[in-house]
Protein backbone atom coordinates (compact mmCIF):
# COMPACT_ATOMS: atom_id res chain seq x y z
CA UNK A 1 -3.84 -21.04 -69.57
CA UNK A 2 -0.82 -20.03 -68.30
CA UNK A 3 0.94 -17.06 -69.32
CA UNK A 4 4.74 -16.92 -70.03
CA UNK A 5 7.08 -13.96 -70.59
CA UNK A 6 8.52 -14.18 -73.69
CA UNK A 7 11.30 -12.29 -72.45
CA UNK A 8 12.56 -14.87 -70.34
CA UNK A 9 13.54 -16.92 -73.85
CA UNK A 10 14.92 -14.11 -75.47
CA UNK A 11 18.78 -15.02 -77.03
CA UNK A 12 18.08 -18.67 -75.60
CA UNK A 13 18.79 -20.23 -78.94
CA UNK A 14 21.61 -19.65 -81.45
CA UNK A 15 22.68 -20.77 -84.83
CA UNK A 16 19.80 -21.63 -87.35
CA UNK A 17 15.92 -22.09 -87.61
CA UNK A 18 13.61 -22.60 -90.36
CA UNK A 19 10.11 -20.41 -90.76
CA UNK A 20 7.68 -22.37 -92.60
CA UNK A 21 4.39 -19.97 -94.65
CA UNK A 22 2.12 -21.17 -95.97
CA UNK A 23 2.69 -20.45 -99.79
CA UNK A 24 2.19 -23.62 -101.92
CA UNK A 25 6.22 -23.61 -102.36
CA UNK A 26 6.16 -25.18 -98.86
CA UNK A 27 4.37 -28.50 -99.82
CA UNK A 28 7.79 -29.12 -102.04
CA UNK A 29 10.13 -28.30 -98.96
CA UNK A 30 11.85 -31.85 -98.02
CA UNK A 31 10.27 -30.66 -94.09
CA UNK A 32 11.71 -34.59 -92.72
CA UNK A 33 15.20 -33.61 -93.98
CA UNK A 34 15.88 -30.80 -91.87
CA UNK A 35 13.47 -31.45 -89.21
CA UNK A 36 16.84 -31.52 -86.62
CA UNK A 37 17.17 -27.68 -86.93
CA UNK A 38 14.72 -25.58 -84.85
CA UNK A 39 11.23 -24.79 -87.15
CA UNK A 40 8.83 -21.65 -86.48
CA UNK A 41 5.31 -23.00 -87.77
CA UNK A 42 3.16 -19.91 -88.98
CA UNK A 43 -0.89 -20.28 -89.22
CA UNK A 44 -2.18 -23.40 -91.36
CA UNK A 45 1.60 -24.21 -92.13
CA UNK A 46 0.75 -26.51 -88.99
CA UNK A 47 -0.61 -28.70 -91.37
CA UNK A 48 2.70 -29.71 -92.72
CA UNK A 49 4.16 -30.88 -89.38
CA UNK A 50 1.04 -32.43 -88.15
CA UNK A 51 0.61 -34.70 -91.94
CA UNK A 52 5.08 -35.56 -91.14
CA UNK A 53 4.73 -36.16 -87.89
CA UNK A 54 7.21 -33.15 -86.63
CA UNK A 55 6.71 -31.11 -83.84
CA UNK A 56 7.87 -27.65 -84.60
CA UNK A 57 9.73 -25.64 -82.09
CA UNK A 58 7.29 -22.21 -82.01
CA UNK A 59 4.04 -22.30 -83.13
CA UNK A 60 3.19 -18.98 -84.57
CA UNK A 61 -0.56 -17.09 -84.75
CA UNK A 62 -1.62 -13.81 -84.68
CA UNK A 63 -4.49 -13.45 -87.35
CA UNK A 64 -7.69 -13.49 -85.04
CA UNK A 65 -9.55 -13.99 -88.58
CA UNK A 66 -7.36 -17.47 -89.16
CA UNK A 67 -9.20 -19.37 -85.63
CA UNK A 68 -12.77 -18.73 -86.87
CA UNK A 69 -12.11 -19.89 -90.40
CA UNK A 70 -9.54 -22.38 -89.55
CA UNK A 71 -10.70 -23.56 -85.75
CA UNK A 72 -9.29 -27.65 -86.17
CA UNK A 73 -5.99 -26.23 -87.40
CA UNK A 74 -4.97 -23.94 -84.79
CA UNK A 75 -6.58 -26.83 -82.05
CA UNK A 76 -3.78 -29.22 -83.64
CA UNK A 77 -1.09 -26.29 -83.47
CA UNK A 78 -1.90 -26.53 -79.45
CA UNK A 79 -1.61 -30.25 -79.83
CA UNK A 80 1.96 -30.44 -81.16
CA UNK A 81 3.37 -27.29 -80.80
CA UNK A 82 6.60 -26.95 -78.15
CA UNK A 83 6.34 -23.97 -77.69
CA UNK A 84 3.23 -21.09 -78.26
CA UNK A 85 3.11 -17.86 -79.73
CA UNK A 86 -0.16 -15.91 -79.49
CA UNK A 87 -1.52 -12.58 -79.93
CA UNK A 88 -4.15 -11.42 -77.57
CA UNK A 89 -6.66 -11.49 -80.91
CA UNK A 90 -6.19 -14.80 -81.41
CA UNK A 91 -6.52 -16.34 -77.42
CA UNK A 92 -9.59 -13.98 -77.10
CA UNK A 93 -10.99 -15.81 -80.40
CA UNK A 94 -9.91 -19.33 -79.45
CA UNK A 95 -11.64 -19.19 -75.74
CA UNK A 96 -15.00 -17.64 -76.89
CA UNK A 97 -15.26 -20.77 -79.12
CA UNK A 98 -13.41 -23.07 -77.20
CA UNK A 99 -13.00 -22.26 -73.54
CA UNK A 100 -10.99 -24.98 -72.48
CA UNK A 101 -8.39 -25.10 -75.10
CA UNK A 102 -6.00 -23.59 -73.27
CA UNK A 103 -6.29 -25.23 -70.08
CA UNK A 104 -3.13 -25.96 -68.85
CA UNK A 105 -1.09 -24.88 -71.42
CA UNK A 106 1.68 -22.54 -71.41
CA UNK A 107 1.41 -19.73 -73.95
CA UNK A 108 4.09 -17.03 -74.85
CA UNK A 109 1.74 -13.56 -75.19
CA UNK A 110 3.00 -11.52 -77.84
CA UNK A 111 1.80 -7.81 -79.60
CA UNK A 112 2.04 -5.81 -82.12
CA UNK A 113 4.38 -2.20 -81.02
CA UNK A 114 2.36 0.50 -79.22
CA UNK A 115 -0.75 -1.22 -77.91
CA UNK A 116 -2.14 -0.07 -74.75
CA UNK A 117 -1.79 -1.68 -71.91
CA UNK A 118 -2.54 -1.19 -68.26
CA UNK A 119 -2.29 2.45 -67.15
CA UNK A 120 -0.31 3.09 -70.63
CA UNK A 121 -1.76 4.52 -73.55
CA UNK A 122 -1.09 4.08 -76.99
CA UNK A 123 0.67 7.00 -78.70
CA UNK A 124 0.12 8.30 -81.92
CA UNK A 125 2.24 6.59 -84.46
CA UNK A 126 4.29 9.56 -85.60
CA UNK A 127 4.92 9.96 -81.24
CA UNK A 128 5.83 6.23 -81.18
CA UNK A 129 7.91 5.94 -84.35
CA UNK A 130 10.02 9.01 -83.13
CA UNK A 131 10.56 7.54 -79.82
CA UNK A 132 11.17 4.14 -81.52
CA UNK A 133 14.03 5.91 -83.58
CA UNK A 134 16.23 6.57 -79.71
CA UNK A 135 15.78 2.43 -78.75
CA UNK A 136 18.78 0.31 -79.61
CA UNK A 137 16.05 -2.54 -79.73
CA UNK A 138 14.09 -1.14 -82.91
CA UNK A 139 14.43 0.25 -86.73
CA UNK A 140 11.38 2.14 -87.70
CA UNK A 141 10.90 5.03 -90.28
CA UNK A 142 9.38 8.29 -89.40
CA UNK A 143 7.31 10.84 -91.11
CA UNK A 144 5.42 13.87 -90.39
CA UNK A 145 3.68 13.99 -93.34
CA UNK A 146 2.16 10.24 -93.93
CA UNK A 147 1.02 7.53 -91.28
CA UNK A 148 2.17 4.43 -93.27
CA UNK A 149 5.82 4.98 -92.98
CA UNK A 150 5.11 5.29 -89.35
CA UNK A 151 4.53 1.80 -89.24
CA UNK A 152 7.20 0.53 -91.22
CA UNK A 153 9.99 -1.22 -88.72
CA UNK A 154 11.27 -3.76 -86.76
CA UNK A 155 11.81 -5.15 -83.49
CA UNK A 156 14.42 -6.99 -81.98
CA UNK A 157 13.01 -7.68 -78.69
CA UNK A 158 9.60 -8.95 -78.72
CA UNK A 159 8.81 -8.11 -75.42
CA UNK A 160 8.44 -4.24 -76.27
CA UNK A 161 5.78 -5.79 -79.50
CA UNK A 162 6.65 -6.78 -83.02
CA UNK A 163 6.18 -4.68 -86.26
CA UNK A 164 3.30 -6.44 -88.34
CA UNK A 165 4.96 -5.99 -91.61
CA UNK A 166 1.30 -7.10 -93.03
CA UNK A 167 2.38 -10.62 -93.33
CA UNK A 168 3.34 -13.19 -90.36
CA UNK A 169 6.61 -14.43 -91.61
CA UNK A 170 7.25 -10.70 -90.83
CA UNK A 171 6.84 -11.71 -87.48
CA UNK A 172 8.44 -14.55 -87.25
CA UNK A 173 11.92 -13.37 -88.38
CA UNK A 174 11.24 -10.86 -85.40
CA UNK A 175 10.77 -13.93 -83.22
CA UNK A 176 13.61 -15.51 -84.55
CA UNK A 177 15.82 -12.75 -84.01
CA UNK A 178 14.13 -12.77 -80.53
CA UNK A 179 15.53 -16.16 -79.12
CA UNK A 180 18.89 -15.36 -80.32
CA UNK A 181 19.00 -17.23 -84.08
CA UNK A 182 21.74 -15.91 -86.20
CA UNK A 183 20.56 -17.47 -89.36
CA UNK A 184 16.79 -17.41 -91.19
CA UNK A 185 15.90 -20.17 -93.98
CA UNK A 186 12.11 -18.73 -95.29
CA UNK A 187 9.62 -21.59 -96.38
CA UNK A 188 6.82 -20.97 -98.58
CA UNK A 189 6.92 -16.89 -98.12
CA UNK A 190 5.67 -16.65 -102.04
CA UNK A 191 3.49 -13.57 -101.27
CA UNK A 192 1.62 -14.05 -104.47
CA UNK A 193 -2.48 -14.62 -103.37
CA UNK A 194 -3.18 -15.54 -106.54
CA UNK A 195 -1.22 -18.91 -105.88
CA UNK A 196 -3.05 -19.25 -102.62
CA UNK A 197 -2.10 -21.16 -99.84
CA UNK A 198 -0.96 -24.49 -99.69
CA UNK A 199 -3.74 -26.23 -97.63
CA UNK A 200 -6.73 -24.27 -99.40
CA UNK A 201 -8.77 -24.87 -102.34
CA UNK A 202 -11.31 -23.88 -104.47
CA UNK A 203 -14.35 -22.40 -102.78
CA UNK A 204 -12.29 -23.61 -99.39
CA UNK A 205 -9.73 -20.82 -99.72
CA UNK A 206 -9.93 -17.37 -97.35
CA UNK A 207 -9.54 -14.43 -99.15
CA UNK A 208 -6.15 -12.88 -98.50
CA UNK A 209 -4.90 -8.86 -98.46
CA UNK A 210 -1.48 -9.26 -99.52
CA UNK A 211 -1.47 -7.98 -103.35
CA UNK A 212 -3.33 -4.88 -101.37
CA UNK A 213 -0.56 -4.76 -98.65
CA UNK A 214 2.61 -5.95 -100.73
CA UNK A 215 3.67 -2.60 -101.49
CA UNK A 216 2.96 -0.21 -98.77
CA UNK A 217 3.78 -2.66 -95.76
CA UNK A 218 5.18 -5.69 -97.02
CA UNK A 219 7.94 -4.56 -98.79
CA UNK A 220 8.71 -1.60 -97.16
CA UNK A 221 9.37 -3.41 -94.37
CA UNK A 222 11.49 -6.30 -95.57
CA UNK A 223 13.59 -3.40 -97.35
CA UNK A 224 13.98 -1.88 -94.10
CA UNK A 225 15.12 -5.25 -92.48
CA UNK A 226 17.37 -5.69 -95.27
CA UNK A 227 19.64 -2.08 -94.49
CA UNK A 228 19.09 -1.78 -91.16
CA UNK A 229 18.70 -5.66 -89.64
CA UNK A 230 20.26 -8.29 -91.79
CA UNK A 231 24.30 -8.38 -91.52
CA UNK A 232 27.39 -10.00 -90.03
CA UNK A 233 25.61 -11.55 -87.34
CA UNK A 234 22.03 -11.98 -89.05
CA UNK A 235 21.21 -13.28 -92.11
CA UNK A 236 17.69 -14.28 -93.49
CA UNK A 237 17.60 -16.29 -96.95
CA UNK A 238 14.64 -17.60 -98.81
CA UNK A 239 14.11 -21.21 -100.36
CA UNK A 240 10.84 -19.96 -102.45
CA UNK A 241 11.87 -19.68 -105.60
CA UNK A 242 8.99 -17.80 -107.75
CA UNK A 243 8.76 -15.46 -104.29
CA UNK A 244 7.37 -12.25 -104.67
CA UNK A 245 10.33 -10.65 -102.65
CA UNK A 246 13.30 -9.81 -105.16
CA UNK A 247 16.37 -12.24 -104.88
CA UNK A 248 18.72 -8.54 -104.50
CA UNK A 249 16.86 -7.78 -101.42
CA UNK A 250 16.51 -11.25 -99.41
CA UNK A 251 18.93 -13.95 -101.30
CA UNK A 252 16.67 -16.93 -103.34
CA UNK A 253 18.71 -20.26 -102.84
CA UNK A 254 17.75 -24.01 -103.83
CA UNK A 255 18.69 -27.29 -101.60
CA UNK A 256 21.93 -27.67 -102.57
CA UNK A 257 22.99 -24.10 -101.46
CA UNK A 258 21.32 -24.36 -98.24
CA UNK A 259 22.80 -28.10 -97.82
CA UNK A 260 26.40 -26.18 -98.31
CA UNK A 261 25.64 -23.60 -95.93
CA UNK A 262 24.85 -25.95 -93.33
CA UNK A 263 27.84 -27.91 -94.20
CA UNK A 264 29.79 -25.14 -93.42
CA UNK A 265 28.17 -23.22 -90.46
């Protein structure tokens, strides 16, 4: 394996990019259309480029859970993938199963915020989240009183970690914002697990946490992108229509406003 800093690609890229989840509102994205703008693949979403042929530009994983229940999807994802993005988690669990897979491949390393490293501690998250609040390169809330708010935030420069947010697409807006893209199109974020994902079903399907996450991570933390993130320069937009996240906070659009945006960007 080799190991790249991802800080050598950060604000390498500008104008738009595509994140495709894994919600079952992906499978009616038009993926060959648009597949000349720069796509983030997240997880099983893989499955999508690998069944069009499309290489996407990042592949996406940090769910150490999603390699032992999903092992010939994330294999493909090495395949295909231009670029990689994994947590530590989920090379530690791709090795122990398959210890070549990564032989000779180039892999961007990426964290969560305030994990130790060598000869640095983690801090307590009240201690991080008030140091977080005097860096130009991160939103975060702060509280005394509870731990969750604590790790409520975001990050623009990935190689100081990335806020979890509960969800990946989370994530990937942070990586987006990363390598410089201005402009966010959201595929198949319907954060509903009673829909399930798009590639499971039946008995085949992994039980997922976000009804037990959507309102103390998950939304908190796209709220806080919302004030704090999203502006004149960045703007993140959603093409999942029956998505969980309310139109007011992250704007719902169809094809034909996103074919008009593009139009006129």
């Amino acid at each position: 394996m080799n190991s790249l800093d991802i800080a050598n690609v950060q604000n390498s890229q500008r104008g738009d990019v595509f994140i495709i989840a894994s919600g079952p509102s992906a499978r009616e994205f038009p993926l060959m259309q648009y597949s000349h703008i720069p796509m983030l693949a997240l997880n099983g979403s893989v499955r999508l480029f690998d069944e069009a042929g499309i290489s996407p530009f990042f592949y996406m994983c940090d769910d150490g859970s999603f390699v032992r229940n999903r092992l010939p999807l994330l294999l493909r994802a090495v395949e295909i993938s231009q670029n990689l993005a994994l947590s530590p988690g989920v090379i530690d669990n791709l090795l122990r199963l398959q210890e070549r897979a990564l032989d000779d491949v180039g892999i961007y390393r990426f964290e969560r915020v305030n994990r130790p490293g060598e000869n640095k501690p983690a801090l307590s998250d009240r201690c991080f989240a008030w140091r977080a609040r005097q860096d130009s390169d991160m939103e975060c809330h702060f509280s005394l009183l509870r731990q969750k708010p604590n790790r409520i935030g975001f990050c623009r420069n990935l190689a100081k970690g990335y806020f979890s947010g509960r969800t990946i697409p989370y994530a990937g807006i942070q990586l987006a914002y990363h390598l410089g893209f201005s402009r966010v199109f959201l595929v198949g974020v319907d954060l509903d697990s009673s829909l399930g994902r798009f590639y499971e079903q039946g008995a085949d399907a992994v039980p997922s946490r976000l009804d037990g996450d959507y309102f103390d991570y998950i939304l908190p933390c796209f709220q806080l992108m919302a004030r704090r993130v999203v502006g004149e320069h960045f703007a993140v937009y959603n093409l999942s229509p029956n998505s969980r996240l309310p139109a007011d906070l992250i704007p719902k659009i169809g094809i034909d406003q996103l074919d008009g945006l593009l139009v006129n960007s």
